[in-house]
C-alpha atoms as a PDB file:
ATOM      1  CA  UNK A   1       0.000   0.000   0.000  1.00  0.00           C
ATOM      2  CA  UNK A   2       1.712   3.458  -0.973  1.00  0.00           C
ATOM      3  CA  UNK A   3       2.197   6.420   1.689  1.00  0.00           C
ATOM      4  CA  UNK A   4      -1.535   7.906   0.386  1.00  0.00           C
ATOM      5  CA  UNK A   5      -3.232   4.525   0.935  1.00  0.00           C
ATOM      6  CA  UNK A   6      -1.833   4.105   4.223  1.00  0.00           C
ATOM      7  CA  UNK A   7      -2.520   7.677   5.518  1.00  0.00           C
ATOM      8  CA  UNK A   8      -6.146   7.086   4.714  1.00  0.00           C
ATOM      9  CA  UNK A   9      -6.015   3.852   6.287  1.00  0.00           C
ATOM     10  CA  UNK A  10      -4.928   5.894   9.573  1.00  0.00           C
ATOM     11  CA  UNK A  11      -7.834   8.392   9.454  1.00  0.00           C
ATOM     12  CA  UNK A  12     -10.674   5.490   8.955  1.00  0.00           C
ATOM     13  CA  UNK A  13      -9.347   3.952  11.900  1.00  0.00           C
ATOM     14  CA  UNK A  14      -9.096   7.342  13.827  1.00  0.00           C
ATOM     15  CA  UNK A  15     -12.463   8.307  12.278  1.00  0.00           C
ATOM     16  CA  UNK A  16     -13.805   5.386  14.081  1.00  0.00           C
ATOM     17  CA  UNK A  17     -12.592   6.043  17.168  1.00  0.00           C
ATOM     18  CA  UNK A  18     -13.905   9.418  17.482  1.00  0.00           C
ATOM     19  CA  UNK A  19     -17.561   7.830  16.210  1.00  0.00           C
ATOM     20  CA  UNK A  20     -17.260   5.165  18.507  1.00  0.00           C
ATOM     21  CA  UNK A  21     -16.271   7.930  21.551  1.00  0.00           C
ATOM     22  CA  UNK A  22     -18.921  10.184  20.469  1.00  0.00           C
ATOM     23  CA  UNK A  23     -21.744   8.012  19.826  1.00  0.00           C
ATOM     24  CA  UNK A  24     -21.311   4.892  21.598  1.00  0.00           C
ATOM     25  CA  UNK A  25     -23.978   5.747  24.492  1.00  0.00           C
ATOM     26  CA  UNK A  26     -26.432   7.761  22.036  1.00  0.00           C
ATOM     27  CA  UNK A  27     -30.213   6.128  22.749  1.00  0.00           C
ATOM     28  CA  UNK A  28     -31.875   7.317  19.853  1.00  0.00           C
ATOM     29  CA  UNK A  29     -30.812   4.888  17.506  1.00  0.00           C
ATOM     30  CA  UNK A  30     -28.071   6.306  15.839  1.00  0.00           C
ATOM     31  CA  UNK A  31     -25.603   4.821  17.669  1.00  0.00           C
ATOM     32  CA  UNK A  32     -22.274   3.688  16.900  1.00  0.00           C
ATOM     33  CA  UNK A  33     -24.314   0.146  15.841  1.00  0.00           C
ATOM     34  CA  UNK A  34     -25.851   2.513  13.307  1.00  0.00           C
ATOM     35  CA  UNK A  35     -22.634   3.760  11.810  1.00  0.00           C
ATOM     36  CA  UNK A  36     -20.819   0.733  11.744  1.00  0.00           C
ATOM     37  CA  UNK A  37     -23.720  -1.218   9.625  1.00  0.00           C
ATOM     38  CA  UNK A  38     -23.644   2.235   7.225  1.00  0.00           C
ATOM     39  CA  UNK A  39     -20.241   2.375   6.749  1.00  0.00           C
ATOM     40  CA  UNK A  40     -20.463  -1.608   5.758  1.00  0.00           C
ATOM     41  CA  UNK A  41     -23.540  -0.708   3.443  1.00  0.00           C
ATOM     42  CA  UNK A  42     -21.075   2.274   1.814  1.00  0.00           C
ATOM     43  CA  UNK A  43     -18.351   0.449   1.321  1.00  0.00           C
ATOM     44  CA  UNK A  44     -20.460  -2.335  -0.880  1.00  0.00           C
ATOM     45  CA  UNK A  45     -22.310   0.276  -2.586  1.00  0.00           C
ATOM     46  CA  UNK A  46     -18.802   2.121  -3.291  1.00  0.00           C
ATOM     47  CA  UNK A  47     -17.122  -0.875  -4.770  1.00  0.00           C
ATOM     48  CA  UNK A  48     -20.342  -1.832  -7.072  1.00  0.00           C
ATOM     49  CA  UNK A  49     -20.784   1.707  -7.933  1.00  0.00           C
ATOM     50  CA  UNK A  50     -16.813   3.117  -8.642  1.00  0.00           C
ATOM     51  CA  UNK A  51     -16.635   5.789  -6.123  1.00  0.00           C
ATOM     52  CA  UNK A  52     -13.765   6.275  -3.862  1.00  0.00           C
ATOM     53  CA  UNK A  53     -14.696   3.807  -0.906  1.00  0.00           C
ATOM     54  CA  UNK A  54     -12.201   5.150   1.492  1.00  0.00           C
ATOM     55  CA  UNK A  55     -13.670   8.573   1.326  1.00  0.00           C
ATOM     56  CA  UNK A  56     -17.302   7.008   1.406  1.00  0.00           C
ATOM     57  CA  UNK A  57     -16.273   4.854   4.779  1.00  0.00           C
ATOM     58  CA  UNK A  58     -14.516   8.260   6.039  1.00  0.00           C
ATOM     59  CA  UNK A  59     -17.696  10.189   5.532  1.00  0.00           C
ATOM     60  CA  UNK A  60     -19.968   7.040   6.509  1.00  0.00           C
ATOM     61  CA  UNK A  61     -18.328   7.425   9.818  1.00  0.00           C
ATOM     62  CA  UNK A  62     -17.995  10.601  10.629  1.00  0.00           C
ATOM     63  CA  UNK A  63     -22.176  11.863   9.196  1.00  0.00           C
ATOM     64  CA  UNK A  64     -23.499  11.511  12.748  1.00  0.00           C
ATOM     65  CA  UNK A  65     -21.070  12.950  14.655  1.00  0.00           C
ATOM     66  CA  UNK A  66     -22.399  16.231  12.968  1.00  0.00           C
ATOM     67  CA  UNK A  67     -26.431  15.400  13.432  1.00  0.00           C
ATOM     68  CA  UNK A  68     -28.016  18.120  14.436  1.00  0.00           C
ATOM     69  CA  UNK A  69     -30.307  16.147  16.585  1.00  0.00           C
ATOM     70  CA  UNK A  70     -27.112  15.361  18.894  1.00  0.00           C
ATOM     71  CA  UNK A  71     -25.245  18.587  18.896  1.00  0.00           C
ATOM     72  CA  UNK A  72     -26.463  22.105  20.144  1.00  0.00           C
ATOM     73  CA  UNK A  73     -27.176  22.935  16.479  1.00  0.00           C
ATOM     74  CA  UNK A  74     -26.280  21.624  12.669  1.00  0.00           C
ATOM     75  CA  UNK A  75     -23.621  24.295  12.596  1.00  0.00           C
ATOM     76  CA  UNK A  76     -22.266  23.185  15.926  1.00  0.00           C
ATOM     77  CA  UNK A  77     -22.018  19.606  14.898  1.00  0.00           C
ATOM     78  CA  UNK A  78     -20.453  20.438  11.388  1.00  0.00           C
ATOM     79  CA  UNK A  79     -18.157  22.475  13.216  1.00  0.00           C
ATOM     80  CA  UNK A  80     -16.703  19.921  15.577  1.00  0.00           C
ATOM     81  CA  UNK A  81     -15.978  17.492  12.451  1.00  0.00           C
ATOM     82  CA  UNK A  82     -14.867  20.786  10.265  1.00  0.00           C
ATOM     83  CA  UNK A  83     -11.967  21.111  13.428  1.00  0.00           C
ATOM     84  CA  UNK A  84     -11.522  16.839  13.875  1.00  0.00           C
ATOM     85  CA  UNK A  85     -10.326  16.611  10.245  1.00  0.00           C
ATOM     86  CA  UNK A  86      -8.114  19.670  10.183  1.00  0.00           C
ATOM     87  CA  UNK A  87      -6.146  17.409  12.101  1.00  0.00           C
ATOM     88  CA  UNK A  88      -6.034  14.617   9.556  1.00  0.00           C
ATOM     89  CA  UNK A  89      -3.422  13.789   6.866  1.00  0.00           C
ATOM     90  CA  UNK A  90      -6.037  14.287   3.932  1.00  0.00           C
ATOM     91  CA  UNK A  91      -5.896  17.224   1.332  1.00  0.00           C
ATOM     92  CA  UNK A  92      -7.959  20.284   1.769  1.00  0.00           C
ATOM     93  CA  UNK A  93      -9.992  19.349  -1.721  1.00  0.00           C
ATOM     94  CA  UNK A  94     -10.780  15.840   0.103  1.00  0.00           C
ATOM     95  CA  UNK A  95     -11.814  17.933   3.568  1.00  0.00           C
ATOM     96  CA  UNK A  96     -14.129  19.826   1.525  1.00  0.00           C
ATOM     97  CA  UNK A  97     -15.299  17.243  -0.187  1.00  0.00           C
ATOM     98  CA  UNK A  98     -15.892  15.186   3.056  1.00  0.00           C
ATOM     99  CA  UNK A  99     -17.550  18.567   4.619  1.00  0.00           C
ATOM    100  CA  UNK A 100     -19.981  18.755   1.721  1.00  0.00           C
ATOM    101  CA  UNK A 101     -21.105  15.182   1.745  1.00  0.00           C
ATOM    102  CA  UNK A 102     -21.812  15.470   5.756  1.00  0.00           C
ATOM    103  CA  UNK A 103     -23.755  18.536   5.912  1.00  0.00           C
ATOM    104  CA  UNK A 104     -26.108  17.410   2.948  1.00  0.00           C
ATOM    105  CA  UNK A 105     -27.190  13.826   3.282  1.00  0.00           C
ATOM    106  CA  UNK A 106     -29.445  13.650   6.393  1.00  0.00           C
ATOM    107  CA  UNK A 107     -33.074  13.535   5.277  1.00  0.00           C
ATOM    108  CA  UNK A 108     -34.259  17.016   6.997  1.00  0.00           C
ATOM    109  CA  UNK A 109     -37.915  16.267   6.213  1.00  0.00           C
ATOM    110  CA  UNK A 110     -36.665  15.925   2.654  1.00  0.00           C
ATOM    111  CA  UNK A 111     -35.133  19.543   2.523  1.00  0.00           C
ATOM    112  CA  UNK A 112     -31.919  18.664   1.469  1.00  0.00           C
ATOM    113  CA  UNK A 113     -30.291  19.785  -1.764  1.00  0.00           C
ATOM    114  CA  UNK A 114     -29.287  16.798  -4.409  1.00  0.00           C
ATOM    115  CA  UNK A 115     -26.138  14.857  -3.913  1.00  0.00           C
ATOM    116  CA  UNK A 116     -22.848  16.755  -5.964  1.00  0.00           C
ATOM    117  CA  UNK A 117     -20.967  13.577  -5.862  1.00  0.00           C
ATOM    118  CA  UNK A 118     -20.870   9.849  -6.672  1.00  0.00           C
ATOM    119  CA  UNK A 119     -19.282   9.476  -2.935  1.00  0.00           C
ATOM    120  CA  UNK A 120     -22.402  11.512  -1.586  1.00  0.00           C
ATOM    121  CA  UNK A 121     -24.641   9.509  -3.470  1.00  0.00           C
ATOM    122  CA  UNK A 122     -23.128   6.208  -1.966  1.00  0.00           C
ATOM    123  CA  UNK A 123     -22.795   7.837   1.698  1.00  0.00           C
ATOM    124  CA  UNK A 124     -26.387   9.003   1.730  1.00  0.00           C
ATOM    125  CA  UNK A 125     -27.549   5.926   0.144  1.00  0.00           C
ATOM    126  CA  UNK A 126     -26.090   3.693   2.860  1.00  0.00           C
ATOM    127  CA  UNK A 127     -27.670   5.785   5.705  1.00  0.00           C
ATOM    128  CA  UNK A 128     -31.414   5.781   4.136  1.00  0.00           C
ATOM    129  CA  UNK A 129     -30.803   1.885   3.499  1.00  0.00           C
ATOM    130  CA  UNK A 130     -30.481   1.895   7.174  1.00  0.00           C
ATOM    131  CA  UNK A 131     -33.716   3.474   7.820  1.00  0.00           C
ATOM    132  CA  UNK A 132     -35.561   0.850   5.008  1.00  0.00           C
ATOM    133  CA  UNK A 133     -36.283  -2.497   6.195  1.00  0.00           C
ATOM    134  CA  UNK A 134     -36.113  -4.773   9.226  1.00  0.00           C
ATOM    135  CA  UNK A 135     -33.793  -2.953  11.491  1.00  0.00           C
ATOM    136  CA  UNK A 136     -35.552   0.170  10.185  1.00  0.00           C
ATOM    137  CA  UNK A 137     -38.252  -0.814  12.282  1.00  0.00           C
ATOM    138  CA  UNK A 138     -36.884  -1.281  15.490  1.00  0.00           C
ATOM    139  CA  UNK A 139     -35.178   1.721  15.422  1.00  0.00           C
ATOM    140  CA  UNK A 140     -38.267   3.626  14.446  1.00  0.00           C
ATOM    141  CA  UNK A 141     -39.857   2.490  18.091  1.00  0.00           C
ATOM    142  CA  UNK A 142     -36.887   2.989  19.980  1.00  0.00           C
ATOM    143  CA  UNK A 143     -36.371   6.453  18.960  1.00  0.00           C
ATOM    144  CA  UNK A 144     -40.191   7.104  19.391  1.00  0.00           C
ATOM    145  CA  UNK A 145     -39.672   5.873  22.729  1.00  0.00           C
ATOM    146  CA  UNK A 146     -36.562   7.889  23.381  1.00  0.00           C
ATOM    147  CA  UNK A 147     -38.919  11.223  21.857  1.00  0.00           C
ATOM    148  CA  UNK A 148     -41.639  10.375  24.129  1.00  0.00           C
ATOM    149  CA  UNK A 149     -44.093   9.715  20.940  1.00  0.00           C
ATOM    150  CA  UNK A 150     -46.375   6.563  21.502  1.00  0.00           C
ATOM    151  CA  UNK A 151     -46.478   3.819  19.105  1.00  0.00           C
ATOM    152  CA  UNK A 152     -49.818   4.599  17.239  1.00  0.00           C
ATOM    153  CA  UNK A 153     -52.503   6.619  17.861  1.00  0.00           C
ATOM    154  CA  UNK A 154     -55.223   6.365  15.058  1.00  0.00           C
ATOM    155  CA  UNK A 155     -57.034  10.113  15.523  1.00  0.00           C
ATOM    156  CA  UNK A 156     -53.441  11.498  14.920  1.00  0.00           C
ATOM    157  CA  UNK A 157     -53.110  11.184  11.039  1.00  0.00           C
ATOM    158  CA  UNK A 158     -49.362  11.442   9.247  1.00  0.00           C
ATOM    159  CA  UNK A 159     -48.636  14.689   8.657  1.00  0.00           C
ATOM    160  CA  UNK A 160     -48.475  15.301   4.684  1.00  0.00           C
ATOM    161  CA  UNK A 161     -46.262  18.815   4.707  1.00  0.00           C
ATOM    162  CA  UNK A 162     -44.269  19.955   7.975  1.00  0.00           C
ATOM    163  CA  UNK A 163     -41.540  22.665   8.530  1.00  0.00           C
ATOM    164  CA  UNK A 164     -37.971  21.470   9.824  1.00  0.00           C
ATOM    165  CA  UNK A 165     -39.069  22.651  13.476  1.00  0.00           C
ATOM    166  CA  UNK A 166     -42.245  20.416  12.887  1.00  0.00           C
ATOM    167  CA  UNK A 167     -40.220  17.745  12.170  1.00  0.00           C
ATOM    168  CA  UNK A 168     -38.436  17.485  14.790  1.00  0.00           C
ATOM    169  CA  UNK A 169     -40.143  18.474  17.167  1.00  0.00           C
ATOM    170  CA  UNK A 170     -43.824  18.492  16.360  1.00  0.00           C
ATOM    171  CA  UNK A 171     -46.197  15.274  17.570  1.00  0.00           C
ATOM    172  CA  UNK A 172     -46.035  12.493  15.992  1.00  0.00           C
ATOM    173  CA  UNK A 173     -46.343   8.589  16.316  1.00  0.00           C
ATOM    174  CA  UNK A 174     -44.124   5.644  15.649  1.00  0.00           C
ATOM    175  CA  UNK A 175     -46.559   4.585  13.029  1.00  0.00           C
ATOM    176  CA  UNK A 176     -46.909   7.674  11.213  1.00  0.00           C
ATOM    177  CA  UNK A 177     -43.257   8.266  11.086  1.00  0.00           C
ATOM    178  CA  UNK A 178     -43.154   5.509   8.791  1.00  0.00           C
ATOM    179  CA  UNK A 179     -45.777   7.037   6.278  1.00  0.00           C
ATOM    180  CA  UNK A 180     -43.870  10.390   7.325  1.00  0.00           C
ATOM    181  CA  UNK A 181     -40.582   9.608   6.491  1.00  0.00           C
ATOM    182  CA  UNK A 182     -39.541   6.064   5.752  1.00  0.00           C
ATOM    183  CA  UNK A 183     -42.092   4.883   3.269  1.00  0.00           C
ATOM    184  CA  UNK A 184     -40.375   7.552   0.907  1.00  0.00           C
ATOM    185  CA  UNK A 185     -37.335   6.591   0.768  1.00  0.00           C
ATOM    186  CA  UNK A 186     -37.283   3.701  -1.221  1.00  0.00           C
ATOM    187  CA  UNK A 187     -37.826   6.536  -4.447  1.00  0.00           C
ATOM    188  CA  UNK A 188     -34.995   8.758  -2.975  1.00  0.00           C
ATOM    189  CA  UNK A 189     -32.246   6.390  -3.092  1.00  0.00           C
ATOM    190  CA  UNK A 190     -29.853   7.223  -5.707  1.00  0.00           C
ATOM    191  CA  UNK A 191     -28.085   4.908  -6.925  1.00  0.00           C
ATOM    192  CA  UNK A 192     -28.827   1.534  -9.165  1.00  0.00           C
ATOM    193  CA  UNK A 193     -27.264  -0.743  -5.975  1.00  0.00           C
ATOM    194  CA  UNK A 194     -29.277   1.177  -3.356  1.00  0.00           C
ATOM    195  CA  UNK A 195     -32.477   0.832  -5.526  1.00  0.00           C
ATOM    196  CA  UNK A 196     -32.169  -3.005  -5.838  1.00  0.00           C
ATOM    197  CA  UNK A 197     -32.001  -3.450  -2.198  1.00  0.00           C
ATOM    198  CA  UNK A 198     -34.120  -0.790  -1.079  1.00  0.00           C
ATOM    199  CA  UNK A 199     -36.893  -2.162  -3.208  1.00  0.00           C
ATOM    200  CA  UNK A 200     -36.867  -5.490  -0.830  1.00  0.00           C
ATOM    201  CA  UNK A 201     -36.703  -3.695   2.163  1.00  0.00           C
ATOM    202  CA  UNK A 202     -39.443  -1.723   1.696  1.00  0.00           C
ATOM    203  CA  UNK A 203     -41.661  -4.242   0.946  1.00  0.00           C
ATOM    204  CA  UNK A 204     -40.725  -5.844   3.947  1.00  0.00           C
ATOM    205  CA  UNK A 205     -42.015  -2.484   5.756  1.00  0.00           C
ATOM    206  CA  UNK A 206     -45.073  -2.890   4.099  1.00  0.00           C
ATOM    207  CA  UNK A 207     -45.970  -5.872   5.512  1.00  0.00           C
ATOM    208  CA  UNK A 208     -45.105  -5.410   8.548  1.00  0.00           C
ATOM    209  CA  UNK A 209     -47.089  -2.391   8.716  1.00  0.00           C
ATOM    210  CA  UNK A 210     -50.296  -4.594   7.067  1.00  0.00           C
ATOM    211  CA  UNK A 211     -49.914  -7.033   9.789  1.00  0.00           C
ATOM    212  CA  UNK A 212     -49.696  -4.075  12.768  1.00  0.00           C
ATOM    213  CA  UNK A 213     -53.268  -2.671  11.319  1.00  0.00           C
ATOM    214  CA  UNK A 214     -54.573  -6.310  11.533  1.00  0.00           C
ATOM    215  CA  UNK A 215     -53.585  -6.606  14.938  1.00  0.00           C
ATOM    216  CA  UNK A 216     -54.610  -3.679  16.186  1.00  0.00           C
ATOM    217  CA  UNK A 217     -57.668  -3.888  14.871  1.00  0.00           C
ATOM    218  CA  UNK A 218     -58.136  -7.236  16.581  1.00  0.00           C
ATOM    219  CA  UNK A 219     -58.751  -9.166  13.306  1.00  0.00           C
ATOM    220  CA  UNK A 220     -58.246 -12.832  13.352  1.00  0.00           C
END
């Protein structure tokens, strides 16, 4: 491995250690668990996709450390990565580029700007995969639970068209946040490997969610 393979090498692994320090006790569900399967999910998608996976993993690791929902503020957070990487042996285009990919990619009640990049496309793909599927749905109750939000309450309807502040803060349930927010991912993914899974995983949602209304509505 030359001298520029190995000094990226050395900020993955130190990227990891300041996820792992920052977000090891987080309860909401994106904990370190949660950036360990994305970076795993970004490094596939990198390698079937050509982008530079060693960025993507860099980024991978390093997108919650910034979430807004775990620092004072979004600049706060973007601010304390902005300084980490200073620090790192990577070129100013690449700290940019890592900068750029971070502050864009969380869903923000769909908000965001498009991906620039192939690496951005890959990163953000890998995190919304995350929020699609199986684990998807255990997450979506634990951070209910963590928000205070019960699990369904049928005269509260999904909301169709909030505001950021709504978003985050407004009331919602753990069912609706499906309709609110996971449900619509499947036809934001990006790229051609995200799709293909995605499609599977939301299905899966789907019928999950068909068996909860049977359930509840005490059908046999």
């Amino acid at each position: 491995m030359n001298s520029m393979g190995n000094a990226k090498e050395q900020v993955i692994a130190a990227a990891e250690q300041f996820a792992k320090s920052e977000l090891e006790h987080d309860p909401t569900g994106h904990d370190w668990w949660h950036v360990h399967r994305v970076v795993k999910m970004a490094e596939h998608l990198a390698e079937e996709e050509g982008a530079d996976i060693a960025l993507c993993k860099i980024a991978a690791l390093l997108h919650d450390v910034a979430d807004e929902k775990l620092n004072p503020s979004k600049e706060a957070g973007l601010e304390k990565v902005r300084q980490w990487l200073q620090g790192q042996p990577l070129t100013h285009e690449e700290q940019e580029h890592l900068m750029e990919i971070i502050s864009t990619m969380s869903y923000s009640a769909g908000k965001n700007p498009p991906m620039r990049t192939l690496e951005g496309h890959v990163v953000q793909d890998a995190d919304r995969l995350d929020a699609i599927g199986a684990i998807a749905i255990a997450r979506v109750f634990l951070y209910a639970g963590w928000k205070g939000d019960p699990i369904h309450d049928p005269v509260l309807p999904p909301r169709e068209t909030m505001t950021m502040e709504e978003y985050r803060h407004g009331k919602s349930t753990a069912i609706n946040h499906f309709y609110e927010k996971l449900l619509k991912l499947k036809d934001k993914l990006n790229t051609d490997a995200a799709k293909r899974i995605g499609i599977e995983r939301h299905r899966y949602m789907e019928s999950y969610l068909e068996q909860f209304k049977r359930e509840w509505e005490g059908e046999l």
